[in-house]
PDB file of N, CA and C in Angstrom:
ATOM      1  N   UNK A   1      -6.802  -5.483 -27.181  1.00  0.00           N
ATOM      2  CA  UNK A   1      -7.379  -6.051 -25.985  1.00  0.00           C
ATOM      3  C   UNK A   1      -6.370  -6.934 -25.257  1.00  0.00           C
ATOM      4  N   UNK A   2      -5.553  -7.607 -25.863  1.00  0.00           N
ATOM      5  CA  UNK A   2      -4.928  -8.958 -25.270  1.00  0.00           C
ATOM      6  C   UNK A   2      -3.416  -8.068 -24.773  1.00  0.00           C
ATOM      7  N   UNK A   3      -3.029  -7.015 -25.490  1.00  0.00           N
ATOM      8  CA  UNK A   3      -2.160  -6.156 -25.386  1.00  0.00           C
ATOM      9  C   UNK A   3      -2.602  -5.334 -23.894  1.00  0.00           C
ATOM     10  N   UNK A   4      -3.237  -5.151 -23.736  1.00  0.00           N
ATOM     11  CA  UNK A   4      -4.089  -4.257 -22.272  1.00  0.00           C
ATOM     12  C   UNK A   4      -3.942  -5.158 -20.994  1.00  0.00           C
ATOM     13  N   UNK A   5      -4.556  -6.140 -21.335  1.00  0.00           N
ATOM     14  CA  UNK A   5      -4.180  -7.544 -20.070  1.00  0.00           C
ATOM     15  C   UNK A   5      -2.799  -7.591 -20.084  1.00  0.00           C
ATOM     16  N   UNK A   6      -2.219  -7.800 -21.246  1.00  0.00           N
ATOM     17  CA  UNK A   6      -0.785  -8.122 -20.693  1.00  0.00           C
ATOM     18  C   UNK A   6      -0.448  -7.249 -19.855  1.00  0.00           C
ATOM     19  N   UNK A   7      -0.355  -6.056 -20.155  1.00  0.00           N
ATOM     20  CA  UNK A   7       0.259  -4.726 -19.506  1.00  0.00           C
ATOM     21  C   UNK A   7      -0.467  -4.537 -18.045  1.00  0.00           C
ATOM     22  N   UNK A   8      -1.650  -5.017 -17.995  1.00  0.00           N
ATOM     23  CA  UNK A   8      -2.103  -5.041 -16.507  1.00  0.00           C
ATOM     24  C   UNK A   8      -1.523  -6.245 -15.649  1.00  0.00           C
ATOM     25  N   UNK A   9      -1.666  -7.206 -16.739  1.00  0.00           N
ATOM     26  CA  UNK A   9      -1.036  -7.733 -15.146  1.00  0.00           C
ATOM     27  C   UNK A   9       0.388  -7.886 -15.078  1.00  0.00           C
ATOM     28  N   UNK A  10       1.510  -7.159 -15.667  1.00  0.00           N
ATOM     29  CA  UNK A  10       2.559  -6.825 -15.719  1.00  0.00           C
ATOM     30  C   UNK A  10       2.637  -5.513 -14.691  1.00  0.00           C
ATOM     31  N   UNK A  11       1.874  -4.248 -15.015  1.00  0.00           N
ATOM     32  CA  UNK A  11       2.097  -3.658 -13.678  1.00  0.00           C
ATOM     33  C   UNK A  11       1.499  -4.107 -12.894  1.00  0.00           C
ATOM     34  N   UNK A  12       0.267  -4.510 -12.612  1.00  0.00           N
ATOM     35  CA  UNK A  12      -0.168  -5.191 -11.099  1.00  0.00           C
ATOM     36  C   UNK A  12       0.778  -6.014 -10.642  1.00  0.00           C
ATOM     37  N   UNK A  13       1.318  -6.960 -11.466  1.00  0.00           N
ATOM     38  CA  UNK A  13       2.429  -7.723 -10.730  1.00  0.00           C
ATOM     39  C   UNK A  13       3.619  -7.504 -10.095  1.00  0.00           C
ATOM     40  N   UNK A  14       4.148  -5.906 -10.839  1.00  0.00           N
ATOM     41  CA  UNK A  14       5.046  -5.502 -10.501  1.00  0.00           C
ATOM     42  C   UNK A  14       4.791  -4.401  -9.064  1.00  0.00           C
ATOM     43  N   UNK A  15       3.665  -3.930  -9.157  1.00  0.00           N
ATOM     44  CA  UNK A  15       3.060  -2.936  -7.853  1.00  0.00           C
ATOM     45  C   UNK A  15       2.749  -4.348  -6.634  1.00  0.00           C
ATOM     46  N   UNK A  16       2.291  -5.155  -7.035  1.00  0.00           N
ATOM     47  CA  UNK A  16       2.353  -5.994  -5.979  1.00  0.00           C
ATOM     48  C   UNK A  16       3.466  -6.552  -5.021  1.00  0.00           C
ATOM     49  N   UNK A  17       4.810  -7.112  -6.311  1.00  0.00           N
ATOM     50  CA  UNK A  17       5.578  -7.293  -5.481  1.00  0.00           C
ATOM     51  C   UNK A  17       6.405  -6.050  -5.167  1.00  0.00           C
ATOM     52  N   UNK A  18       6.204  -5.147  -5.316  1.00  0.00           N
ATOM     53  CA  UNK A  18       7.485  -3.973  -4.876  1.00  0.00           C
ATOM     54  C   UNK A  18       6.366  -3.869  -3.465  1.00  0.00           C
ATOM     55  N   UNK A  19       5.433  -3.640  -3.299  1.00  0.00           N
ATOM     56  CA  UNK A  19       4.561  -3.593  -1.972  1.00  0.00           C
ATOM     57  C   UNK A  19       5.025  -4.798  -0.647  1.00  0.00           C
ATOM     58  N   UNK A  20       4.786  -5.608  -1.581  1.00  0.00           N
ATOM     59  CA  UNK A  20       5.259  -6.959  -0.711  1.00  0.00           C
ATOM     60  C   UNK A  20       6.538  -7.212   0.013  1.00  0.00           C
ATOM     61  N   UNK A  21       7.702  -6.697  -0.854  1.00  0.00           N
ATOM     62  CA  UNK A  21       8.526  -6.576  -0.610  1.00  0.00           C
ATOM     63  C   UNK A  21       8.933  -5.350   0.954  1.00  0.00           C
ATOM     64  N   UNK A  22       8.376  -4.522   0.660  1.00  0.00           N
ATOM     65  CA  UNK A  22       8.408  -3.358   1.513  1.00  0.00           C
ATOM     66  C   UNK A  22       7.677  -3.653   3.132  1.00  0.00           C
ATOM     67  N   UNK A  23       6.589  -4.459   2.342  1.00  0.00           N
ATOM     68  CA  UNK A  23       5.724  -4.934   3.751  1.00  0.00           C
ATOM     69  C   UNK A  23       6.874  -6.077   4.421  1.00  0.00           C
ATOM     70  N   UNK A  24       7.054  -6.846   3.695  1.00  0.00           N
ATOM     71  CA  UNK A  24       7.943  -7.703   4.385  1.00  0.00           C
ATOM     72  C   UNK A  24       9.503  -7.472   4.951  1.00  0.00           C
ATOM     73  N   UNK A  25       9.852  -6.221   4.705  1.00  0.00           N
ATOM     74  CA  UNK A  25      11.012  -4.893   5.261  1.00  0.00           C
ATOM     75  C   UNK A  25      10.363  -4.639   6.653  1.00  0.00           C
ATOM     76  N   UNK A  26       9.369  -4.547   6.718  1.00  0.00           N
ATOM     77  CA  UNK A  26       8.667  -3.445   7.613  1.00  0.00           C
ATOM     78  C   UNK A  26       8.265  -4.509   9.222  1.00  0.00           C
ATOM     79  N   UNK A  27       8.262  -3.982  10.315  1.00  0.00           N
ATOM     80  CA  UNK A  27       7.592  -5.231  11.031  1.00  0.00           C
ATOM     81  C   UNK A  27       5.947  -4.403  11.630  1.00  0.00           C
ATOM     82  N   UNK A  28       5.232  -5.179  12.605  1.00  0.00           N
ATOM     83  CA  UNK A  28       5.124  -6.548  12.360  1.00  0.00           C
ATOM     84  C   UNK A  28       4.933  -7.104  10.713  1.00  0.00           C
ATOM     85  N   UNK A  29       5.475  -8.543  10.181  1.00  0.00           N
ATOM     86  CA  UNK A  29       5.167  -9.269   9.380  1.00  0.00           C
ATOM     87  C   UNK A  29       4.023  -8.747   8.655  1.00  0.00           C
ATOM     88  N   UNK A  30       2.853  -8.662   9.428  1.00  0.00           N
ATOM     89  CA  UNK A  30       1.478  -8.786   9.037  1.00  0.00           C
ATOM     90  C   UNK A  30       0.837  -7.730   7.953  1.00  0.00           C
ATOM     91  N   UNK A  31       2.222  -6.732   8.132  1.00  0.00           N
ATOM     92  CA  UNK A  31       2.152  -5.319   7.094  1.00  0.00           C
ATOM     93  C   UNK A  31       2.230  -5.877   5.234  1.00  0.00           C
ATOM     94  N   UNK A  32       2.652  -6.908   5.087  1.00  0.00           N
ATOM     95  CA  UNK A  32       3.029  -7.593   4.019  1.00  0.00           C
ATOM     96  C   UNK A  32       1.574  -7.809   2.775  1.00  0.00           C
ATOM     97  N   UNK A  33       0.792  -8.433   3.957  1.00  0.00           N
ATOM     98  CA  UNK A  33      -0.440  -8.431   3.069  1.00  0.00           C
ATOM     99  C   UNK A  33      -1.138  -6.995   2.919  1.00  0.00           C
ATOM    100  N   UNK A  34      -1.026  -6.682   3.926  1.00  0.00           N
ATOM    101  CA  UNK A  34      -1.753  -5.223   3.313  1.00  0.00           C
ATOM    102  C   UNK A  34      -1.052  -4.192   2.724  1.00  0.00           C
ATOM    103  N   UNK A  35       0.195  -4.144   2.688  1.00  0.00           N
ATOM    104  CA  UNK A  35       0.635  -3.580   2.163  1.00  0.00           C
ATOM    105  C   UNK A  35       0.539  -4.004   0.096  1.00  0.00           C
ATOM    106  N   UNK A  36       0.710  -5.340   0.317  1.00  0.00           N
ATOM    107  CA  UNK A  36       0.638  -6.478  -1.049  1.00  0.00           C
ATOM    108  C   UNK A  36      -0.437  -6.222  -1.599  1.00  0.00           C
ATOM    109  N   UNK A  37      -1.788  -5.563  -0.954  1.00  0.00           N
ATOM    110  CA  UNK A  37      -2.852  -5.554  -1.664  1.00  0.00           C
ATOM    111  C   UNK A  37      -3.314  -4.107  -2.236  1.00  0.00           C
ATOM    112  N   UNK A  38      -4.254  -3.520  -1.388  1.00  0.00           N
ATOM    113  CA  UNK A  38      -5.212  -2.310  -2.058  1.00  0.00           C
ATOM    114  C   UNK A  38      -4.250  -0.959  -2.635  1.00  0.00           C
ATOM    115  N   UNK A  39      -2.804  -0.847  -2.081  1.00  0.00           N
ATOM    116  CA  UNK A  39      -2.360  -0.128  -2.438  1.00  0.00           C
ATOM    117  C   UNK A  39      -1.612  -0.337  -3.735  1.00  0.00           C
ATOM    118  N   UNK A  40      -1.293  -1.513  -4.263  1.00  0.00           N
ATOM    119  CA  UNK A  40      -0.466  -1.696  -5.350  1.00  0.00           C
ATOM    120  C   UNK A  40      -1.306  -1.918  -6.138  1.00  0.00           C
ATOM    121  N   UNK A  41      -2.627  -2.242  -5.928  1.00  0.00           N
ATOM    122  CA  UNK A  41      -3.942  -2.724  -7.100  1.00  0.00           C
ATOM    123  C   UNK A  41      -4.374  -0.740  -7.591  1.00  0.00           C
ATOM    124  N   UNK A  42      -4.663  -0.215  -6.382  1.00  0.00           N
ATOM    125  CA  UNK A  42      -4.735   1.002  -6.748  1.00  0.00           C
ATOM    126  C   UNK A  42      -3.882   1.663  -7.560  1.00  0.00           C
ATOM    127  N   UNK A  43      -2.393   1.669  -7.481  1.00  0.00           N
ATOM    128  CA  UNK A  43      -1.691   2.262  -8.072  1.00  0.00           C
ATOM    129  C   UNK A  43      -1.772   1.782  -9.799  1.00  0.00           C
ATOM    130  N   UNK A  44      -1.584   0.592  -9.720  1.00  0.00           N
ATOM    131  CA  UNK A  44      -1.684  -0.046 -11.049  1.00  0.00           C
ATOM    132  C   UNK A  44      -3.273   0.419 -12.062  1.00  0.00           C
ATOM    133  N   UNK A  45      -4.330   0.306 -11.350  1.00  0.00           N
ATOM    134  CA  UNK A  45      -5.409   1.136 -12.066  1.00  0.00           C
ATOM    135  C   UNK A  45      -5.118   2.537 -12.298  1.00  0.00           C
ATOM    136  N   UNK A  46      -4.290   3.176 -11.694  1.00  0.00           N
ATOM    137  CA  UNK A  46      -4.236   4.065 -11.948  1.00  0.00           C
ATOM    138  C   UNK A  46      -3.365   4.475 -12.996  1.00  0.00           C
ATOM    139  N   UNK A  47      -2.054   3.801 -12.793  1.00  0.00           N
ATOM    140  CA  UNK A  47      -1.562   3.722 -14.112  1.00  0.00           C
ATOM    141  C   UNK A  47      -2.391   3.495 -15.519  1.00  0.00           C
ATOM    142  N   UNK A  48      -3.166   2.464 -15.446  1.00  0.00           N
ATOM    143  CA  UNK A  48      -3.971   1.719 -16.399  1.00  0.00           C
ATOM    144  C   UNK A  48      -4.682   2.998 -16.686  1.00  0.00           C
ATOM    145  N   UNK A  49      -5.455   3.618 -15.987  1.00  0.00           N
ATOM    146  CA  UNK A  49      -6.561   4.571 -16.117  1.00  0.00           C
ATOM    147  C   UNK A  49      -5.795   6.036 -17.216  1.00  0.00           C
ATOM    148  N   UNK A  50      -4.843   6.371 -16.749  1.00  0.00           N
ATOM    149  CA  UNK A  50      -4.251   7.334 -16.749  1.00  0.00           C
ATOM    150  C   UNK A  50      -4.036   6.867 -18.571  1.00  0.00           C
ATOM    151  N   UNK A  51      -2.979   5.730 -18.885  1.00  0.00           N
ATOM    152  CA  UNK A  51      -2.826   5.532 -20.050  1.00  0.00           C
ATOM    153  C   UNK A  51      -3.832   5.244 -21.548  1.00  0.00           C
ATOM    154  N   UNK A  52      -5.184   5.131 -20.949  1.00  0.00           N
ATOM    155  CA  UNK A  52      -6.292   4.381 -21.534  1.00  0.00           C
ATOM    156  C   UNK A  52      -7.323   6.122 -21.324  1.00  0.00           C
ATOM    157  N   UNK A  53      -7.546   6.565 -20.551  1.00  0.00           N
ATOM    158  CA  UNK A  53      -8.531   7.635 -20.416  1.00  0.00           C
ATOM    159  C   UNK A  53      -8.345   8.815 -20.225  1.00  0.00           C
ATOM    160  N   UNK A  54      -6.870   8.916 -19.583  1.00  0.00           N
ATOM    161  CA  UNK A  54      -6.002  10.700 -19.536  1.00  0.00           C
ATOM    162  C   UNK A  54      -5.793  10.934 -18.092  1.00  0.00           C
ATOM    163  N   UNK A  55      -5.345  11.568 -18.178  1.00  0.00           N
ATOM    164  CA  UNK A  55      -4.918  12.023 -16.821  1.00  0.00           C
ATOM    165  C   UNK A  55      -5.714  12.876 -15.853  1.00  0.00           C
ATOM    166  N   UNK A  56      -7.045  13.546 -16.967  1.00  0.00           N
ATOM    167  CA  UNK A  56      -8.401  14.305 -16.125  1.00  0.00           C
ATOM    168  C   UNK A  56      -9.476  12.920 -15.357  1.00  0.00           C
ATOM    169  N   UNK A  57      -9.508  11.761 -16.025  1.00  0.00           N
ATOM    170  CA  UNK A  57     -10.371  10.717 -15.329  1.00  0.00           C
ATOM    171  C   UNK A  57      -9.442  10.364 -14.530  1.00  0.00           C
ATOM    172  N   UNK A  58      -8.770  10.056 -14.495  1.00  0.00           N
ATOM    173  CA  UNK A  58      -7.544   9.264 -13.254  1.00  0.00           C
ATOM    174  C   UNK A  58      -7.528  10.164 -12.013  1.00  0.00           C
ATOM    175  N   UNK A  59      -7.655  11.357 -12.558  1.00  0.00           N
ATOM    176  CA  UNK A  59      -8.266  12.510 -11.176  1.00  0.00           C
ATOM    177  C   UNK A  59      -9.172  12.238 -10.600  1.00  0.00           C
ATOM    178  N   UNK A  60      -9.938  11.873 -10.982  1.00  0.00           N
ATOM    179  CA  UNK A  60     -11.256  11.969 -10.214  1.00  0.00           C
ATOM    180  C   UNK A  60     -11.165  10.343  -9.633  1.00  0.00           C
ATOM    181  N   UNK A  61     -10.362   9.460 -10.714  1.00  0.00           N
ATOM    182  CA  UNK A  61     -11.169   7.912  -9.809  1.00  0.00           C
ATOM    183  C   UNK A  61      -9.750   8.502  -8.516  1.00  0.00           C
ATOM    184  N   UNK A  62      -8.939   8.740  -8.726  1.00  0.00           N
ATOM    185  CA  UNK A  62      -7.811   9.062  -7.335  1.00  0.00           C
ATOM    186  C   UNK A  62      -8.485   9.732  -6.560  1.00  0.00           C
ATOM    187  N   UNK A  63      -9.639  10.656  -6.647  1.00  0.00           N
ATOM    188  CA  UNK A  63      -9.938  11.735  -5.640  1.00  0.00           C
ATOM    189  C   UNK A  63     -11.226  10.048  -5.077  1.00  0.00           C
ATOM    190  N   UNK A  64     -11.837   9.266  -5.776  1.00  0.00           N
ATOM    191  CA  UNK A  64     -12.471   8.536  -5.520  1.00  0.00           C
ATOM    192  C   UNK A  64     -12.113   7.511  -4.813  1.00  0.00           C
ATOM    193  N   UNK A  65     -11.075   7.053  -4.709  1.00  0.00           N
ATOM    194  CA  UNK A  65     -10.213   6.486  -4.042  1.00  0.00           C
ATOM    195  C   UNK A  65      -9.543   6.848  -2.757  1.00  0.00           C
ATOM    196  N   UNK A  66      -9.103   8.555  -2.790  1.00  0.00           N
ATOM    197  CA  UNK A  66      -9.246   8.958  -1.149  1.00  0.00           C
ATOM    198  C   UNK A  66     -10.323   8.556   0.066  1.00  0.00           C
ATOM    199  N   UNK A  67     -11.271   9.141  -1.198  1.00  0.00           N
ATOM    200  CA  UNK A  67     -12.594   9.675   0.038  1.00  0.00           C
ATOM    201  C   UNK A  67     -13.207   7.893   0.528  1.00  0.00           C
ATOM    202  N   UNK A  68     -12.844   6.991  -0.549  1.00  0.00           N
ATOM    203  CA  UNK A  68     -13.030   5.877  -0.084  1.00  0.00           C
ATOM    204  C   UNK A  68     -12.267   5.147   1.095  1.00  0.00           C
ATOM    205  N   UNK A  69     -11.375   5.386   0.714  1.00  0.00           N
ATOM    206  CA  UNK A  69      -9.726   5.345   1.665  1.00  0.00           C
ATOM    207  C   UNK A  69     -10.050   5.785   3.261  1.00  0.00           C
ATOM    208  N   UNK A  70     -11.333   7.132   2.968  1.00  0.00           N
ATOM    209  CA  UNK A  70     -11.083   7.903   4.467  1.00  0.00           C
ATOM    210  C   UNK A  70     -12.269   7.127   5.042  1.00  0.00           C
ATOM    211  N   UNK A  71     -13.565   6.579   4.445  1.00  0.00           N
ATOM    212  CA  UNK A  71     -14.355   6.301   4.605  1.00  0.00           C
ATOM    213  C   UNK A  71     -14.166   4.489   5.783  1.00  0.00           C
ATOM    214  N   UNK A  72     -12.637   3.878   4.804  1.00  0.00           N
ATOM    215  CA  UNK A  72     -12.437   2.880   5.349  1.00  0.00           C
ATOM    216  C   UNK A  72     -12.056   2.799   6.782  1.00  0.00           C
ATOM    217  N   UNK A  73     -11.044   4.115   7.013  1.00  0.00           N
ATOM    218  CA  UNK A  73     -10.636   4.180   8.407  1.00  0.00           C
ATOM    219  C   UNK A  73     -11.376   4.654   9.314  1.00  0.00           C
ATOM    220  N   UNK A  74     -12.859   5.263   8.627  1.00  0.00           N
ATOM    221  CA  UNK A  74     -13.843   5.552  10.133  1.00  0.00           C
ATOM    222  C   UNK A  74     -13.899   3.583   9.721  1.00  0.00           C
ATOM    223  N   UNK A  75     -14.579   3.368   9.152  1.00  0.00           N
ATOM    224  CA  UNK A  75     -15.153   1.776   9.696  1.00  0.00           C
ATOM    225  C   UNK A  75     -13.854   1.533  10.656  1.00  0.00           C
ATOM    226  N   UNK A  76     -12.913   1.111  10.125  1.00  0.00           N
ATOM    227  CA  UNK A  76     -11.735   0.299  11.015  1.00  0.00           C
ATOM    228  C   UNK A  76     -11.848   0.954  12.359  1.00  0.00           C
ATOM    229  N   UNK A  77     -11.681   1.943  12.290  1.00  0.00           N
ATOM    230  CA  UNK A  77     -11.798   2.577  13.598  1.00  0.00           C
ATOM    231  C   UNK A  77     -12.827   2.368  14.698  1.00  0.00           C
ATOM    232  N   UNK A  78     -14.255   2.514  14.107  1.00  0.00           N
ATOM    233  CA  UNK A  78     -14.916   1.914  15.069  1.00  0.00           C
ATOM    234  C   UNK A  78     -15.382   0.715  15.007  1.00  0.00           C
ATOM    235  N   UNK A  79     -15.119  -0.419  13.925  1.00  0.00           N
ATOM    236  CA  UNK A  79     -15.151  -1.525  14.570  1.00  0.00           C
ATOM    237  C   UNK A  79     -14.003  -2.346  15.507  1.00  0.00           C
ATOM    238  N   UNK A  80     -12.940  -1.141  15.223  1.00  0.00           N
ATOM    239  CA  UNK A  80     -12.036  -1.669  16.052  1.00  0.00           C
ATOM    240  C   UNK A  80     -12.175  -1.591  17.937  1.00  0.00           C
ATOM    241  N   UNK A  81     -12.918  -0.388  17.618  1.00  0.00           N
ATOM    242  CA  UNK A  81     -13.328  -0.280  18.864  1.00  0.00           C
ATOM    243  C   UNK A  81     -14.799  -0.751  19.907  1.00  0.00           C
ATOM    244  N   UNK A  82     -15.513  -0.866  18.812  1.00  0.00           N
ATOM    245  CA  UNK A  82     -16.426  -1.601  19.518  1.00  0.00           C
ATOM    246  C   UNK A  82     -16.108  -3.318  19.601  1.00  0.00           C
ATOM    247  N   UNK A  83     -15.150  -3.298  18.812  1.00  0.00           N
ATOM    248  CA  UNK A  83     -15.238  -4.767  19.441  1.00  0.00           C
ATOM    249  C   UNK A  83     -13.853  -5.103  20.350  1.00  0.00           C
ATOM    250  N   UNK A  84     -12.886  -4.084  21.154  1.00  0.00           N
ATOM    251  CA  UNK A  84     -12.280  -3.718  21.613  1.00  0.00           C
ATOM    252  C   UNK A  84     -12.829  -4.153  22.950  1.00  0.00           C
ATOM    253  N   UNK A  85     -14.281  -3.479  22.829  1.00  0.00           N
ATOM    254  CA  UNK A  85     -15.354  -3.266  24.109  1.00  0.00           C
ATOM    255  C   UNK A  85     -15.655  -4.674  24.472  1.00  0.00           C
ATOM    256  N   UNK A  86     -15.565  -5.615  23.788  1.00  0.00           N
ATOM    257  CA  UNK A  86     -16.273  -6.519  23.926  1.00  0.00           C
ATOM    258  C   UNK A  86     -17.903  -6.738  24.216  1.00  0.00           C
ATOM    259  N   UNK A  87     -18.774  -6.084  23.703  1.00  0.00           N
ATOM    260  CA  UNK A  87     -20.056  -6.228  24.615  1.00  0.00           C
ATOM    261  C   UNK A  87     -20.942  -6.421  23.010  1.00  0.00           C
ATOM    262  N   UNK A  88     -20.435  -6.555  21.883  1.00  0.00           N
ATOM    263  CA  UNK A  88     -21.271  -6.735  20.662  1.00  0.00           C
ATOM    264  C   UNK A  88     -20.151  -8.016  19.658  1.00  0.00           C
ATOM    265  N   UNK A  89     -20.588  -8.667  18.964  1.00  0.00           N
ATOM    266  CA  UNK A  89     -20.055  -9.658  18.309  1.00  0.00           C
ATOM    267  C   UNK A  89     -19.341  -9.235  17.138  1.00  0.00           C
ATOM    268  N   UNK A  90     -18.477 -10.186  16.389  1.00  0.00           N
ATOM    269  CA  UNK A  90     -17.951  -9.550  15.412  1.00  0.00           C
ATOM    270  C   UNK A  90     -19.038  -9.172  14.303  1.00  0.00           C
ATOM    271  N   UNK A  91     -19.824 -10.150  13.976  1.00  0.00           N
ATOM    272  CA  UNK A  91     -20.591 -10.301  12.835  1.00  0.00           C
ATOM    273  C   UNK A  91     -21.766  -8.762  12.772  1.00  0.00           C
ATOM    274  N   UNK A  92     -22.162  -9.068  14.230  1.00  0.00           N
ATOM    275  CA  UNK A  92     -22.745  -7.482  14.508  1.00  0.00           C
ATOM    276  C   UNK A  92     -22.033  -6.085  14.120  1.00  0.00           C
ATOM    277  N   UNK A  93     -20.932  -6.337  14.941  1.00  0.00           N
ATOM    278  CA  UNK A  93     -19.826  -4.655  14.644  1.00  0.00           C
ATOM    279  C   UNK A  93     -19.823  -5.006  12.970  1.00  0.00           C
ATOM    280  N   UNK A  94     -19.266  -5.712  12.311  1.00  0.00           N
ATOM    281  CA  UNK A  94     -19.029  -5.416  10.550  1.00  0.00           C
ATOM    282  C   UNK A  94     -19.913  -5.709  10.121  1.00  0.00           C
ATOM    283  N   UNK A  95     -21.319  -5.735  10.363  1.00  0.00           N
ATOM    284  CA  UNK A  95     -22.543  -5.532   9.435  1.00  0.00           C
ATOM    285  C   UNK A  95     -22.754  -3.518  10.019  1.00  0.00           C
ATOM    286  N   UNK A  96     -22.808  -3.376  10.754  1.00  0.00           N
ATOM    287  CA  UNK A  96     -23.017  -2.190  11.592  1.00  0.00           C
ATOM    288  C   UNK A  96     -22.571  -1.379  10.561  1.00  0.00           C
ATOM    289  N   UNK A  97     -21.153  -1.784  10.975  1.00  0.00           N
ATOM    290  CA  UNK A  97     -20.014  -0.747  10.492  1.00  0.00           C
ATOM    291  C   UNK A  97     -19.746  -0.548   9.024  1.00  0.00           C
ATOM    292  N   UNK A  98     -20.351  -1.588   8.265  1.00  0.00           N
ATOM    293  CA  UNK A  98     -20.053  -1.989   6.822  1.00  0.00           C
ATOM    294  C   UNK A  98     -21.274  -0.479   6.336  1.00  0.00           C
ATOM    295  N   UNK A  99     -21.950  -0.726   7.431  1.00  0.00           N
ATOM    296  CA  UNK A  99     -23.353   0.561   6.647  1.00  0.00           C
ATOM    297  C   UNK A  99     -22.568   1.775   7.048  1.00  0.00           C
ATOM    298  N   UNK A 100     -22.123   2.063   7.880  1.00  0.00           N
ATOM    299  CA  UNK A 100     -21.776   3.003   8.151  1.00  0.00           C
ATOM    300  C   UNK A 100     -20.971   3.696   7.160  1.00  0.00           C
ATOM    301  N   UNK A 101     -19.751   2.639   6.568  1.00  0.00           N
ATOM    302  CA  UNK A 101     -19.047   3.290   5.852  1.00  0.00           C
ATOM    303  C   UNK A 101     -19.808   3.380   4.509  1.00  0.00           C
ATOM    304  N   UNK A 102     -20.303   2.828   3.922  1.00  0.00           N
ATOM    305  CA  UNK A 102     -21.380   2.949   2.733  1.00  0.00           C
ATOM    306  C   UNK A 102     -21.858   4.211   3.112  1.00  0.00           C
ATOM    307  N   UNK A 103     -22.530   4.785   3.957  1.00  0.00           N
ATOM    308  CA  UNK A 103     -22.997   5.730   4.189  1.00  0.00           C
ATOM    309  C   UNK A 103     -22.118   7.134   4.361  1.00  0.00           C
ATOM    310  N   UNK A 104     -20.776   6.769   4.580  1.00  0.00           N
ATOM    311  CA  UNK A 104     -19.259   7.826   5.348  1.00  0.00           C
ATOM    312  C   UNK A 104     -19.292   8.006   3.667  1.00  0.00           C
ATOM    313  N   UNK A 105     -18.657   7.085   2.422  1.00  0.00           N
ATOM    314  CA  UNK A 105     -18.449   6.978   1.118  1.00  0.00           C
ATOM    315  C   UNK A 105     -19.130   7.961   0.407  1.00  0.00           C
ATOM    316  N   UNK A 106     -20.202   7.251   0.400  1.00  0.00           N
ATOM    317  CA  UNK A 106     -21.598   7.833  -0.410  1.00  0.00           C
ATOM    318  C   UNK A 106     -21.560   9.508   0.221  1.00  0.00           C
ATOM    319  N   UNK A 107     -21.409   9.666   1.554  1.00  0.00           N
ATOM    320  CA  UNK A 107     -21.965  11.357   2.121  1.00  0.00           C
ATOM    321  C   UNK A 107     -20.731  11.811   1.433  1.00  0.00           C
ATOM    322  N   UNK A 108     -19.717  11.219   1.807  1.00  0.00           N
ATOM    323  CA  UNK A 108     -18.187  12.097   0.930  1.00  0.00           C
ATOM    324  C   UNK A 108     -18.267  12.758  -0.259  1.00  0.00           C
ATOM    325  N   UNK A 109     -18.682  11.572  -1.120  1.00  0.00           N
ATOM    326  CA  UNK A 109     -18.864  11.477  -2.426  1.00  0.00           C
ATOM    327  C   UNK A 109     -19.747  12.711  -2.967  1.00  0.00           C
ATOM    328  N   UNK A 110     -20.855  12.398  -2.639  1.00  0.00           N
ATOM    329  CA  UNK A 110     -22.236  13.578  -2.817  1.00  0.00           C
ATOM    330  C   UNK A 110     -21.508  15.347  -2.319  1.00  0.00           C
ATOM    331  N   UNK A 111     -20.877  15.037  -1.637  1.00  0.00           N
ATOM    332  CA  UNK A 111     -20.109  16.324  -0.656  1.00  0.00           C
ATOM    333  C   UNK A 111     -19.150  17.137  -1.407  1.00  0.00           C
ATOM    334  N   UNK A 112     -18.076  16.020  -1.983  1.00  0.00           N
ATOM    335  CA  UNK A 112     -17.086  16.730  -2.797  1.00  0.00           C
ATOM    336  C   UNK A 112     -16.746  16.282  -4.061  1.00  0.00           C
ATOM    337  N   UNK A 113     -17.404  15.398  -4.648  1.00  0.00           N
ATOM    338  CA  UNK A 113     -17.406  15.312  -6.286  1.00  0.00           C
ATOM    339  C   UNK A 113     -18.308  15.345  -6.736  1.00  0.00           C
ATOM    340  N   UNK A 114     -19.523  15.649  -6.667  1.00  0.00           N
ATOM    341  CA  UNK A 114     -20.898  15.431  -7.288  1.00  0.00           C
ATOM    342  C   UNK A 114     -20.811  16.874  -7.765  1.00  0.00           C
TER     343      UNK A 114
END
């Protein structure tokens, strides 16, 4: 057990800063955090997953991780744009949009891994 943590947060730490690093290569600046986050946490579970459960579960949480992935950029997308519009609030567009993608996820999901 204590052997497993170490090793996680040894690669998370290490997927984090090689991300960070890259984001902070890259401009604008602002690429740093996102780059620093969901993608180096992902990779590192996946490592984790892969070494602990095989390489057939790590398939599926990766295919779970796309369709989540695609699910995120309809939200971004249209809350980017409705509030682009200005004519609805923030709190409105990302409650809206938060269902939406729950709903984009979930239809994916049911669609192509169930």
């Amino acid at each position: 057990m204590l052997t497993e943590l170490v090793i996680r947060f040894v690669v998370g730490g290490i997927a984090v800063s090689a991300f960070a690093i890259l984001g902070d290569i890259l401009k604008p600046k602002s690429f740093a955090g996102l780059f620093g986050a969901a993608p180096s946490i992902a990779l590192a579970t996946l490592v984790l997953t892969i070494s602990k459960e095989g390489r057939a579960y790590a398939a599926i949480e990766l295919r779970s991780m796309i369709l989540g992935a695609l699910a995120f950029f309809v939200y971004a997308v249209l809350a980017a744009r409705c509030l682009l519009s200005g004519k609805w609030s923030a709190s409105a567009v990302t409650a809206s949009a938060l269902l939406i993608w729950c709903g984009c996820a979930l239809g994916l999901w049911f669609a192509l891994l169930r």
